[in-house]
Structures are given as structure tokens and as C-alpha cells.
N, C-alpha and C. Protein backbone atom coordinates (compact mmCIF):
# COMPACT_ATOMS: atom_id res chain seq x y z
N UNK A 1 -41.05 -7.08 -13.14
CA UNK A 1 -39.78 -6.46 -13.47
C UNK A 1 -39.18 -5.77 -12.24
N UNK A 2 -40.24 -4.77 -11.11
CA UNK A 2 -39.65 -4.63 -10.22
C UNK A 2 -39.04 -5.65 -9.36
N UNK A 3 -39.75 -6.69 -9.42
CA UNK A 3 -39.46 -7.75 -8.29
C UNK A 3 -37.87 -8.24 -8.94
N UNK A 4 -37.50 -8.34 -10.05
CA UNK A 4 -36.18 -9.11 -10.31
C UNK A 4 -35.18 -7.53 -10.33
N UNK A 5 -35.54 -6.12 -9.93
CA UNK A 5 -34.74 -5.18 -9.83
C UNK A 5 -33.71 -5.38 -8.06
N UNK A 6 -35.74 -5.40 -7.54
CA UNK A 6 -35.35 -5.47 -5.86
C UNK A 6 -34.21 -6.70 -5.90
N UNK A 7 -34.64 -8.03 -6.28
CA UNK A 7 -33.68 -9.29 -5.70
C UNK A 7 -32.41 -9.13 -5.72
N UNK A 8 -31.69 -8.28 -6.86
CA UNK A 8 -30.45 -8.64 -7.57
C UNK A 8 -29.66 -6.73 -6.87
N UNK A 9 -30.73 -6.05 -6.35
CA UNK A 9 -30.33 -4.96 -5.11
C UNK A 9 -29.83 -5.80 -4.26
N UNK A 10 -30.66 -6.76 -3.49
CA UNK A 10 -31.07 -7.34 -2.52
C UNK A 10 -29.40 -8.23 -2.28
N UNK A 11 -29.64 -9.20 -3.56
CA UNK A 11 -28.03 -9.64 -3.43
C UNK A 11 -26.80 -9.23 -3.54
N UNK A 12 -26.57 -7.62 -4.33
CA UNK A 12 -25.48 -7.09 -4.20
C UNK A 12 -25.38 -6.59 -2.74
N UNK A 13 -26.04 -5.99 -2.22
CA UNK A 13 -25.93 -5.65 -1.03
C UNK A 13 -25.35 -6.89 -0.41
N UNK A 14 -26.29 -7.66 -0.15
CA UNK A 14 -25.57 -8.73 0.78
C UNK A 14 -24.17 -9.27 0.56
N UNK A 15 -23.56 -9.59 -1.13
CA UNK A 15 -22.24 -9.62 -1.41
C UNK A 15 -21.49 -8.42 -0.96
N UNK A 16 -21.69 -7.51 -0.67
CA UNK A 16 -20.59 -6.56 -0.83
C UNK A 16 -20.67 -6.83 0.78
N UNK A 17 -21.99 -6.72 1.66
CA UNK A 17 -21.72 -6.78 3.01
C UNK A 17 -21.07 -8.26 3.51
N UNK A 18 -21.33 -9.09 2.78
CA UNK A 18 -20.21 -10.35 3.27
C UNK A 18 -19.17 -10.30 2.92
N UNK A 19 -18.80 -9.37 1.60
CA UNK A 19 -16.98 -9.31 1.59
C UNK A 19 -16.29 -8.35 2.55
N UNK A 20 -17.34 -7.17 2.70
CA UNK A 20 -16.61 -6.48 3.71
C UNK A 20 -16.40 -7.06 5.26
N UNK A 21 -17.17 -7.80 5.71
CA UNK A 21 -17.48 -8.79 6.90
C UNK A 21 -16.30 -9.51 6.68
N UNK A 22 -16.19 -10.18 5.87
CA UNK A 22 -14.73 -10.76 5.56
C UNK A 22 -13.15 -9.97 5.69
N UNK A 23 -13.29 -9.46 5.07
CA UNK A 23 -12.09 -8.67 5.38
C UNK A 23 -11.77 -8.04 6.13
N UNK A 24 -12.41 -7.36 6.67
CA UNK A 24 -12.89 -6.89 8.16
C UNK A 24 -12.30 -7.43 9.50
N UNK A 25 -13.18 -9.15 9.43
CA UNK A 25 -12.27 -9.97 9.95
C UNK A 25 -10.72 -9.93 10.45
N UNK A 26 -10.42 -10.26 8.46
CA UNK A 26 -8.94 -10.83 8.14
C UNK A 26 -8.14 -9.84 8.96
N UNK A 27 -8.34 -8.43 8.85
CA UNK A 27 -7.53 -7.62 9.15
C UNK A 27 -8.06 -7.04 10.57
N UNK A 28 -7.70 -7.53 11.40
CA UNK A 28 -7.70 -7.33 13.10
C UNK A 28 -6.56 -7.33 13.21
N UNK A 29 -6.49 -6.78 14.66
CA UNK A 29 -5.10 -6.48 15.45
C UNK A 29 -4.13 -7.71 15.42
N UNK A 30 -4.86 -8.76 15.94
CA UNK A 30 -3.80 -9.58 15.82
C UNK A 30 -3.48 -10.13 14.00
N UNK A 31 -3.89 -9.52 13.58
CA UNK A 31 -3.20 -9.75 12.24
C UNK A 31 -1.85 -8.88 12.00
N UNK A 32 -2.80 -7.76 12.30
CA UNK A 32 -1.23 -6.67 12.23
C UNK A 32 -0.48 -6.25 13.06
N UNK A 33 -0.63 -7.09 14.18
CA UNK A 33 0.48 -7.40 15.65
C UNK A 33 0.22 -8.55 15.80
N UNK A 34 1.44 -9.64 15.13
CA UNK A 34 1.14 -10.50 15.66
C UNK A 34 1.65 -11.07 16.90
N UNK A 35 1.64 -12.49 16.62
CA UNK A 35 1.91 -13.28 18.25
C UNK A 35 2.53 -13.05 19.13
N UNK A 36 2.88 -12.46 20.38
CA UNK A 36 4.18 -12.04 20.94
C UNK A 36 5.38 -13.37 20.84
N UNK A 37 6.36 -13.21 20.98
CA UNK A 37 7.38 -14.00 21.11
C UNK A 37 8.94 -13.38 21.66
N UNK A 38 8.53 -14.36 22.86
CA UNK A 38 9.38 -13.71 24.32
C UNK A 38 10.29 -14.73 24.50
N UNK A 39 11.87 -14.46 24.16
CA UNK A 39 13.42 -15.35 24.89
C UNK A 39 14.07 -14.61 25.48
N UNK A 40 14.69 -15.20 26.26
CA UNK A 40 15.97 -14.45 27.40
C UNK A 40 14.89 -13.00 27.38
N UNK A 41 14.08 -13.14 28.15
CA UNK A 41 13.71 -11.60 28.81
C UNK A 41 13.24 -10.47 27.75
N UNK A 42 13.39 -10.65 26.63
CA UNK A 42 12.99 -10.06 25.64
C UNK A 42 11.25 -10.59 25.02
N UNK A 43 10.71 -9.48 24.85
CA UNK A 43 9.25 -9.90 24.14
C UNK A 43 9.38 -9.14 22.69
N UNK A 44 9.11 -9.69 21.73
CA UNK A 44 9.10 -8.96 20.21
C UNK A 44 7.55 -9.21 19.95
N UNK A 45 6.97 -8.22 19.51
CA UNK A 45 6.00 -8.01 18.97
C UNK A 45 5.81 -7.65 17.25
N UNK A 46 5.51 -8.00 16.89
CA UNK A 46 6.03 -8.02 15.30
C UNK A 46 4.00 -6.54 14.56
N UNK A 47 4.82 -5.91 13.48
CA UNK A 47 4.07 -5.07 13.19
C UNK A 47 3.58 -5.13 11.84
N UNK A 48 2.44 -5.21 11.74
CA UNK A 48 2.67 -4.72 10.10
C UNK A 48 1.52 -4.05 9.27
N UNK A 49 1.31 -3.23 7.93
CA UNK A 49 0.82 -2.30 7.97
C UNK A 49 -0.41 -3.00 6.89
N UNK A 50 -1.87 -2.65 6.78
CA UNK A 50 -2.79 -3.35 6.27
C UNK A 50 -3.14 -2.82 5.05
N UNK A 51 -3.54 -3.20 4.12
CA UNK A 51 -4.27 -2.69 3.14
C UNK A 51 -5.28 -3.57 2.74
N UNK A 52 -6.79 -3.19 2.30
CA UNK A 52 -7.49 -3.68 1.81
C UNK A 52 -8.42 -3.44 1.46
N UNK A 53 -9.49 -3.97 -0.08
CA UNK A 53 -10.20 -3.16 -1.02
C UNK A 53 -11.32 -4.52 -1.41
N UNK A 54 -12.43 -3.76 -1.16
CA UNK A 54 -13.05 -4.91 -2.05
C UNK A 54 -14.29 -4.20 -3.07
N UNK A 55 -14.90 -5.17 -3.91
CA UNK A 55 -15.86 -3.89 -5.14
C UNK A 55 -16.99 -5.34 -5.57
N UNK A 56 -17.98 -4.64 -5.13
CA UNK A 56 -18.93 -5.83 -6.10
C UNK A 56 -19.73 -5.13 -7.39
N UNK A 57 -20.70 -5.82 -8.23
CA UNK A 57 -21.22 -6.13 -9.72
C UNK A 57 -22.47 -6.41 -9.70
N UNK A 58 -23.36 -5.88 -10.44
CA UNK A 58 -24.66 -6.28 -10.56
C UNK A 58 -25.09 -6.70 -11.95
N UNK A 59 -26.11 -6.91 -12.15
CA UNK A 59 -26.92 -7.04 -13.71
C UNK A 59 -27.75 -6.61 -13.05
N UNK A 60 -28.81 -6.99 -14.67
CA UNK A 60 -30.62 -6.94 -14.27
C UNK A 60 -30.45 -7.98 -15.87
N UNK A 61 -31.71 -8.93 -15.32
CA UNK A 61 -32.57 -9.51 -16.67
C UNK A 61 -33.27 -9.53 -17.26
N UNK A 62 -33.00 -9.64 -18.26
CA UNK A 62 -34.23 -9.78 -19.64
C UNK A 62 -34.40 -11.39 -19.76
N UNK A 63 -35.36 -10.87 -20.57
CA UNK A 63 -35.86 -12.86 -21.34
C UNK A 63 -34.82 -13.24 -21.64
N UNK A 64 -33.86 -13.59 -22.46
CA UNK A 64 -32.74 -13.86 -23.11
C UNK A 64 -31.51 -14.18 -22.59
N UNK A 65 -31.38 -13.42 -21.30
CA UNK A 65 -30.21 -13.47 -20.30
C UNK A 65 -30.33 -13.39 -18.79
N UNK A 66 -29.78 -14.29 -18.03
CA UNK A 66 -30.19 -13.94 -16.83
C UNK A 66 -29.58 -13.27 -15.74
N UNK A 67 -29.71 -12.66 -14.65
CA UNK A 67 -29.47 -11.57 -14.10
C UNK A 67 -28.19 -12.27 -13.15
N UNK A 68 -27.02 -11.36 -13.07
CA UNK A 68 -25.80 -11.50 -12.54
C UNK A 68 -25.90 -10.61 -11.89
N UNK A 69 -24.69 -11.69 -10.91
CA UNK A 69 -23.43 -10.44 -9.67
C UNK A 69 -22.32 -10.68 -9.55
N UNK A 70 -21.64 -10.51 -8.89
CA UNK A 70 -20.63 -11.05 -8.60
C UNK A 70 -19.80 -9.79 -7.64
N UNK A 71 -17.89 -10.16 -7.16
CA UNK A 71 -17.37 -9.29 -6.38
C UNK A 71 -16.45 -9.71 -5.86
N UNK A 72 -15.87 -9.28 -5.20
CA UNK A 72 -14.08 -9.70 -5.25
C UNK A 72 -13.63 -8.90 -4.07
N UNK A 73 -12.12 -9.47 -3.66
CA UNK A 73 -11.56 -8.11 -2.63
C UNK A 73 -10.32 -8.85 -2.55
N UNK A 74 -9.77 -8.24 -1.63
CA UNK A 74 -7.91 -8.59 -1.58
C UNK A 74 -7.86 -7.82 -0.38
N UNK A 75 -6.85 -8.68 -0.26
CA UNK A 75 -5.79 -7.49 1.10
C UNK A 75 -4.79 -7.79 1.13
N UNK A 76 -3.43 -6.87 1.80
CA UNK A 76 -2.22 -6.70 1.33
C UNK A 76 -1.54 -6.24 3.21
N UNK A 77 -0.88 -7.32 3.74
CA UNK A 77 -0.37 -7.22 4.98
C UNK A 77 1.62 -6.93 4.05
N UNK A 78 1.65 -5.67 4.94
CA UNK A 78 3.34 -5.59 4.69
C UNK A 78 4.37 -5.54 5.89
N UNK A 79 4.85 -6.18 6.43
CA UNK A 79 5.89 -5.91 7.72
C UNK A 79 6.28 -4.71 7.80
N UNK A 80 6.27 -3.77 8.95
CA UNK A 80 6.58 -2.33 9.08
C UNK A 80 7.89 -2.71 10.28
N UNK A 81 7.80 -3.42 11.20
CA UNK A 81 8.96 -3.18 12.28
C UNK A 81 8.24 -4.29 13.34
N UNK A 82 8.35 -3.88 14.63
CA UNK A 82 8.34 -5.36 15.79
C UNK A 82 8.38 -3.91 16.98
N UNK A 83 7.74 -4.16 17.73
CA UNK A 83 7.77 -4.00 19.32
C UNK A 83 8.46 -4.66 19.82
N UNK A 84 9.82 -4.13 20.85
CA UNK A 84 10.93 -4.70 21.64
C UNK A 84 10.46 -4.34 23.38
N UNK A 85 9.82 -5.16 23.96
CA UNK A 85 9.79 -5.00 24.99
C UNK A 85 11.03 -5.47 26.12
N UNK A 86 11.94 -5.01 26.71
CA UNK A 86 13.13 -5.17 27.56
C UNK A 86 13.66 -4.50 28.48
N UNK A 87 13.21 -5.60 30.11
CA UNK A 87 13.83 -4.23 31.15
C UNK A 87 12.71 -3.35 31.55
N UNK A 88 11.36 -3.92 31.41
CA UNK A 88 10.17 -2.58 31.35
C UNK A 88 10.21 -1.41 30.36
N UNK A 89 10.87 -1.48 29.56
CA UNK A 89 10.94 -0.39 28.28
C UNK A 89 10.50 -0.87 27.23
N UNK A 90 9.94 -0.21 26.60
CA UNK A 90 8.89 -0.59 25.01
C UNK A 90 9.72 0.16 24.40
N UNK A 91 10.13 0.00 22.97
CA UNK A 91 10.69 0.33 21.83
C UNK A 91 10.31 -0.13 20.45
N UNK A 92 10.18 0.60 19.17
CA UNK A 92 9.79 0.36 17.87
C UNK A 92 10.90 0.26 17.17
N UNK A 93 10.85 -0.76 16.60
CA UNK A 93 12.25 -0.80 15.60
C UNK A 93 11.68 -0.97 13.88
N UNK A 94 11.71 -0.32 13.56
CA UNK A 94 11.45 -0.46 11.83
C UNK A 94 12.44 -1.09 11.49
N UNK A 95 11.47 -1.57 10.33
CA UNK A 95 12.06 -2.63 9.42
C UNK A 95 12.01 -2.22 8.23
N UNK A 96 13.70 -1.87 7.79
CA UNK A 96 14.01 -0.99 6.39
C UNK A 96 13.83 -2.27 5.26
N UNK A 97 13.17 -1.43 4.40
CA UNK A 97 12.87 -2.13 2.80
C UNK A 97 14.13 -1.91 2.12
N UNK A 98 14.90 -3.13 1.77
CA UNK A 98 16.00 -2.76 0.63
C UNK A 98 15.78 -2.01 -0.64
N UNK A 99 14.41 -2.58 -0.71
CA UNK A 99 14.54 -1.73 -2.36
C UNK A 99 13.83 -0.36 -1.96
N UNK A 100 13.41 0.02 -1.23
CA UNK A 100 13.28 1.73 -0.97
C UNK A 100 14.61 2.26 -1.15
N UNK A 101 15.95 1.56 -0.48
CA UNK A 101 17.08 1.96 -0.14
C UNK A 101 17.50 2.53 -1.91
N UNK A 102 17.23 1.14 -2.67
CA UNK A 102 17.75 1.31 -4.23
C UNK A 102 17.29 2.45 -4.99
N UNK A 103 15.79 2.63 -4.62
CA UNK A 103 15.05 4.06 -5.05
C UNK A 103 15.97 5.68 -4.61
N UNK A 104 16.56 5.09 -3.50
CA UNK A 104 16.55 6.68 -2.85
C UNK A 104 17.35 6.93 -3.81
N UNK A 105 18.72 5.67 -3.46
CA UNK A 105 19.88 6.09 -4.02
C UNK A 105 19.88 6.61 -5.62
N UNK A 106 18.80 5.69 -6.04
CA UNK A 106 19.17 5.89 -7.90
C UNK A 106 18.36 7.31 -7.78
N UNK A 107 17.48 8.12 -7.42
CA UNK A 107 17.07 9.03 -7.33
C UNK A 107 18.31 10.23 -7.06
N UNK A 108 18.60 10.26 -6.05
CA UNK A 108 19.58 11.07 -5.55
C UNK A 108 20.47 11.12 -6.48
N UNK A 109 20.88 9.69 -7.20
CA UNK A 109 22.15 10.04 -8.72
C UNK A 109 21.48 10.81 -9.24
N UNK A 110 20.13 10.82 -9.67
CA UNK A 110 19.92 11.38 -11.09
C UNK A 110 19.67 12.90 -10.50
N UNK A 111 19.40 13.30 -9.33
CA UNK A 111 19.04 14.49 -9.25
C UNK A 111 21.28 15.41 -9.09
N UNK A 112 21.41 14.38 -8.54
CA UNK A 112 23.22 14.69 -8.62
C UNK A 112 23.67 15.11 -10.37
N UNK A 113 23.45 14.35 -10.77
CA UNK A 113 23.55 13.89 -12.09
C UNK A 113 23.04 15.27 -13.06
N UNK A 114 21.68 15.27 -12.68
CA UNK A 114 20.91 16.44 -13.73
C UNK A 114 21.34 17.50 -12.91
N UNK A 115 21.33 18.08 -11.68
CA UNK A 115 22.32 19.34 -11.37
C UNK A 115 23.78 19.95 -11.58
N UNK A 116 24.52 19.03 -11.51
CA UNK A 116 25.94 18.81 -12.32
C UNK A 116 25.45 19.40 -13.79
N UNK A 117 24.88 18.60 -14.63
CA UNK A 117 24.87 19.08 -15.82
C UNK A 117 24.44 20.45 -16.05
N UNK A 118 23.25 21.30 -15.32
CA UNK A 118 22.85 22.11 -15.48
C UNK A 118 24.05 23.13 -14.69
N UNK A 119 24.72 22.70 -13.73
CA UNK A 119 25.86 23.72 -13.26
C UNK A 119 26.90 24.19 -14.74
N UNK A 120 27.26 22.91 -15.23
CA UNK A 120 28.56 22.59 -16.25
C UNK A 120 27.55 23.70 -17.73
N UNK A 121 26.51 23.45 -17.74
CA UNK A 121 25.37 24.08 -19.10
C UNK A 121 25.91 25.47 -18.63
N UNK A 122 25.89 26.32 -17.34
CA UNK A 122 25.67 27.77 -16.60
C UNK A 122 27.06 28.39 -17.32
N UNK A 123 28.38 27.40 -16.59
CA UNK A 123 29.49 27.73 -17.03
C UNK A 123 29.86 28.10 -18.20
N UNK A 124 29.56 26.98 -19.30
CA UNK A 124 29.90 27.07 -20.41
C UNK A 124 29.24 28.22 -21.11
N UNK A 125 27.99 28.63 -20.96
CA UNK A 125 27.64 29.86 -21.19
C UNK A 125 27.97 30.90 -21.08
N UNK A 126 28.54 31.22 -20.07
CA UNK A 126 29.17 32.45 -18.95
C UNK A 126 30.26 32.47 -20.04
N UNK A 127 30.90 31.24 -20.48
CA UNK A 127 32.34 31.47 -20.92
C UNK A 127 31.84 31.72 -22.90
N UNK A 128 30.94 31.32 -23.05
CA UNK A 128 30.46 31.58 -24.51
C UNK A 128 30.13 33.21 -24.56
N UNK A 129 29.84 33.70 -23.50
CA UNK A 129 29.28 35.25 -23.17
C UNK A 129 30.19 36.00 -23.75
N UNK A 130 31.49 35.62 -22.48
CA UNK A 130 32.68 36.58 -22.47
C UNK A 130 33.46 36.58 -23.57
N UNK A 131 33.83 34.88 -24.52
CA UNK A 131 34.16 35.00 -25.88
C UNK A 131 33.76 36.21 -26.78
N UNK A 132 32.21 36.17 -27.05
CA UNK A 132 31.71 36.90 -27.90
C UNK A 132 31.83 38.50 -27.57
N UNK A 133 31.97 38.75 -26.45
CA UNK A 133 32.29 40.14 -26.40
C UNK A 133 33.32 40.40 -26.46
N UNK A 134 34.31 39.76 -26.63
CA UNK A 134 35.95 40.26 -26.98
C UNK A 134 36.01 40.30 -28.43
């Protein structure tokens, strides 16, 4: 029984250390800088930002069933901006997300939106005040 505890140690370890070996890999520099690409005197270096997760699974067996693993991972490359090399000068240029843009804005309404109302709520009070005391 110890011996089928150790094996199925034995192989999660090694899954989780070959997915991380893997991904590991995937996500090097030149993944998240990639290729340069240089016209008319210009070099662009392109940027982008990494994410990545991986999780493995064990069993143990009995008579009846036999002992599992398993494990998984992902990664998530997102474009952030490009390195502009020109003239001997290095420069970063980000690269705006449209739909951040849509967030700000619908945010900013509603906080426009719910302050307005709570200004217009202040007033009308003030003026319900002064009614009642006349």
C-alpha cells in the first residue's frame, strides 16, 4: 500500500514539474518581446504582458479502482505596446484597449449620473425644510 502511495507522489510530482517546464518555456522573452521588425530606419519591438497557471490531481487505489492523475495549465499572452527604436532613441508606446476605453466611460456616467441625483435629492430637501417651517 505504501509502494502504490510513493508511485502516484512520484507521478504527480513529475506532472506538475513537466507542466511547469512547459510553460516556463512558452513564456520567455522572446515570447513577450517579440521579433524585432526594422523599415525606413525604424526598429519596433512589439510587447506583451504574460499570464500563466497550471494545477495537477492525484488519486490513490483500492482493489476496485485504479489510481489516477492528471493536470492541466494555460497561458494568456496580451499585447501591452511595442518598443520604437529611432535616431538612437528608445521609446514605449502603449497600446490602448478599446473596451477599457468603454468601461471608463460607462463608469464615469454612472458615477456623473448617481452624483447629480444625490445633488438634485440635497436640494429638494433643503426646499421641503423651508416649506414646512413657514
Amino acid at each position: 500500500m505504501d509502494e502504490n502511495k510513493t508511485s502516484v507522489g512520484a507521478a504527480e510530482r513529475s506532472l506538475v514539474e513537466r507542466l511547469a517546464e512547459k510553460l516556463g518555456t512558452a513564456a520567455n522573452s522572446a515570447t513577450i518581446y517579440g521579433e524585432p521588425v526594422e523599415r525606413e530606419g525604424v526598429t519596433v519591438i512589439p510587447v506583451a504582458k504574460a499570464a500563466y497557471g497550471f494545477g495537477g490531481g492525484a488519486g490513490t487505489g483500492t482493489e476496485k479502482k485504479g489510481e489516477g492523475y492528471g493536470g492541466g495549465g494555460g497561458m494568456r499572452l496580451t499585447p501591452v505596446g511595442y518598443i520604437e527604436i529611432k535616431d538612437g532613441t528608445t521609446r514605449f508606446r502603449t497600446i490602448r484597449d478599446p473596451q477599457m476605453v468603454v468601461k471608463i466611460v460607462a463608469i464615469g456616467s454612472l458615477a456623473l449620473l448617481l452624483t447629480t441625483k444625490s445633488i438634485v435629492s440635497i436640494f429638494k430637501n433643503k426646499k421641503m425644510v423651508k416649506l414646512l417651517k413657514k
